[in-house]
Protein backbone atom coordinates (compact mmCIF):
# COMPACT_ATOMS: atom_id res chain seq x y z
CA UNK A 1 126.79 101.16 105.68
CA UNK A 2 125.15 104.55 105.57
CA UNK A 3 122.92 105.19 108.73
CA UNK A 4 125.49 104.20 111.44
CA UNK A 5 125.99 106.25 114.26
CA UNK A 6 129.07 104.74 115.54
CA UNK A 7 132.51 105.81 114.00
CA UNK A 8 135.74 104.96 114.59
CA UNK A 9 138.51 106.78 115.77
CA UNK A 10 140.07 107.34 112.75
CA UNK A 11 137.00 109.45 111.37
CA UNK A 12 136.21 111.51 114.33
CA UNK A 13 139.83 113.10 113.62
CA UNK A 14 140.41 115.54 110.96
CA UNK A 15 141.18 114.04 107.79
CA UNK A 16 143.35 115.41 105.07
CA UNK A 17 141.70 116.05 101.83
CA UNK A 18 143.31 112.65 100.38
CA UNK A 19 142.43 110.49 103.10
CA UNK A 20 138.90 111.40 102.96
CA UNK A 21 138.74 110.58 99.38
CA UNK A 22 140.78 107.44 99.96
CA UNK A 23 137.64 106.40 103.01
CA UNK A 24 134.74 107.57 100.36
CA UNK A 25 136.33 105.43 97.63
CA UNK A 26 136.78 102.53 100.08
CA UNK A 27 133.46 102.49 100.89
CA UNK A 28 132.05 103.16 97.32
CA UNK A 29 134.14 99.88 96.84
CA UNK A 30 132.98 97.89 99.33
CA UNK A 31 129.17 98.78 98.57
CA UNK A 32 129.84 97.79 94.90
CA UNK A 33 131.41 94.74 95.62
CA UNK A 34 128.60 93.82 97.83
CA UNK A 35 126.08 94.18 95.47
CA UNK A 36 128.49 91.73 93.08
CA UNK A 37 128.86 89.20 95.50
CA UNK A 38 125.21 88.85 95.86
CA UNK A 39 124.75 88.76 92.03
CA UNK A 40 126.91 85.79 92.02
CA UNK A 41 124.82 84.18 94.62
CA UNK A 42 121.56 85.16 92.96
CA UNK A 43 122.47 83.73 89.40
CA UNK A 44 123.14 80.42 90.28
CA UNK A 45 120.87 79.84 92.55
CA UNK A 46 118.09 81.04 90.15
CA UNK A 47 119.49 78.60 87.71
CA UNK A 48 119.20 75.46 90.07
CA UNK A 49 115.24 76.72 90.97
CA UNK A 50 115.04 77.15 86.88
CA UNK A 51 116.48 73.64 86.33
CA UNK A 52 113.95 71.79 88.81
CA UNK A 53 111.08 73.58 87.79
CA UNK A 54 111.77 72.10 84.11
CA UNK A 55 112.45 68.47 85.68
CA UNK A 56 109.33 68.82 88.45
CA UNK A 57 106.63 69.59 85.47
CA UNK A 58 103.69 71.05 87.09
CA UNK A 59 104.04 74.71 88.30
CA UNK A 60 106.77 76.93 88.60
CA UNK A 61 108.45 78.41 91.63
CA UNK A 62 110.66 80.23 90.14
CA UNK A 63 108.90 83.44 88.83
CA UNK A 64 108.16 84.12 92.90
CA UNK A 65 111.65 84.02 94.07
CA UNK A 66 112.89 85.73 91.45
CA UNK A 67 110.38 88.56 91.36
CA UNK A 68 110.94 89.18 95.16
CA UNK A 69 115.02 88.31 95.51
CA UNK A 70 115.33 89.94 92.15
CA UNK A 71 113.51 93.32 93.61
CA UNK A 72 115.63 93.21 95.85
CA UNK A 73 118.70 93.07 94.69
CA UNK A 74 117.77 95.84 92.12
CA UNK A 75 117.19 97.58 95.64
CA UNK A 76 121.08 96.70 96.55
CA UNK A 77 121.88 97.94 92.98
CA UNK A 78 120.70 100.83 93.47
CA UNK A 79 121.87 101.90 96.83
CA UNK A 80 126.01 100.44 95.77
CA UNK A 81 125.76 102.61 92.03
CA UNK A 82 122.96 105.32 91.82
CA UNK A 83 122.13 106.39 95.64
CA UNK A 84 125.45 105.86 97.07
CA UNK A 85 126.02 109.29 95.63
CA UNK A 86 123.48 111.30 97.36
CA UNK A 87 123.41 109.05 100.24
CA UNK A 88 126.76 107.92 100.87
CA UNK A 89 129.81 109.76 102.45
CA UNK A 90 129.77 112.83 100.12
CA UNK A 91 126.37 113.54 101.37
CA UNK A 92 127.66 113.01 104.93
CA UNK A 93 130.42 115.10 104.76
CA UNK A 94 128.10 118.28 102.97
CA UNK A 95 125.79 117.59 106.04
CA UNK A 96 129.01 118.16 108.87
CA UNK A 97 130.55 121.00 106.75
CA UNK A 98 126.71 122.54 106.80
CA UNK A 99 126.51 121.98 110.51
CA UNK A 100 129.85 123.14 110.96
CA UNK A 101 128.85 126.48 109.03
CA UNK A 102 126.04 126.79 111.19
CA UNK A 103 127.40 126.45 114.28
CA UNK A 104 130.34 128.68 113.71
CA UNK A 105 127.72 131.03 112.52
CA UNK A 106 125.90 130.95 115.88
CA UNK A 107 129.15 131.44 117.97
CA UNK A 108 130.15 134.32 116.22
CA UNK A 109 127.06 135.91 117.07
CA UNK A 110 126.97 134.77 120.50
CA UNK A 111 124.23 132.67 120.89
């Protein structure tokens, strides 16, 4: 998950070009199939709430657990499909090679 600070061994090493692609799709694959495992949890279990609210009769639950599990997991959705692009490893790697620009930078002019 993005935000770690603790790597393993493997990625403080140089990586070829194809193994780094090979990590980043990994992890775009794990993220997705994250958020699809906790779809499957979330469908069923809103159908069970659904289906004793209709036997119970008087007021409904399920409109509150859906409205806050169902924010988020558009939350999840959106970090495993949309932000996983500017937040994920691509974004992490831009960041080193900027650092790494910047420090060579500074060495070559002494300082």
């Amino acid at each position: 998950m993005f935000g770690c600070s603790h790597h393993a061994a493997s990625e403080l090493e140089p990586a070829t070009e194809e193994e780094r692609l090979h990590r980043e799709a990994r992890h775009r694959a794990d993220q997705r199939m994250g958020f699809l495992q906790h779809l499957a949890v979330f469908v069923p279990v809103m159908l069970l709430i659904l289906a004793i609210d209709v036997l119970a009769g008087d007021e409904w639950f399920i409109h509150w657990v859906a409205g806050i599990w169902g924010g988020i997991l558009a939350i999840h959705f959106l970090f495993a499909y949309v932000l996983d692009d500017l937040l994920g490893p691509a974004m992490h790697q831009r960041l080193t090679e900027n650092q790494l620009r910047r420090l060579e930078d500074r060495s070559r002019r002494g300082g």
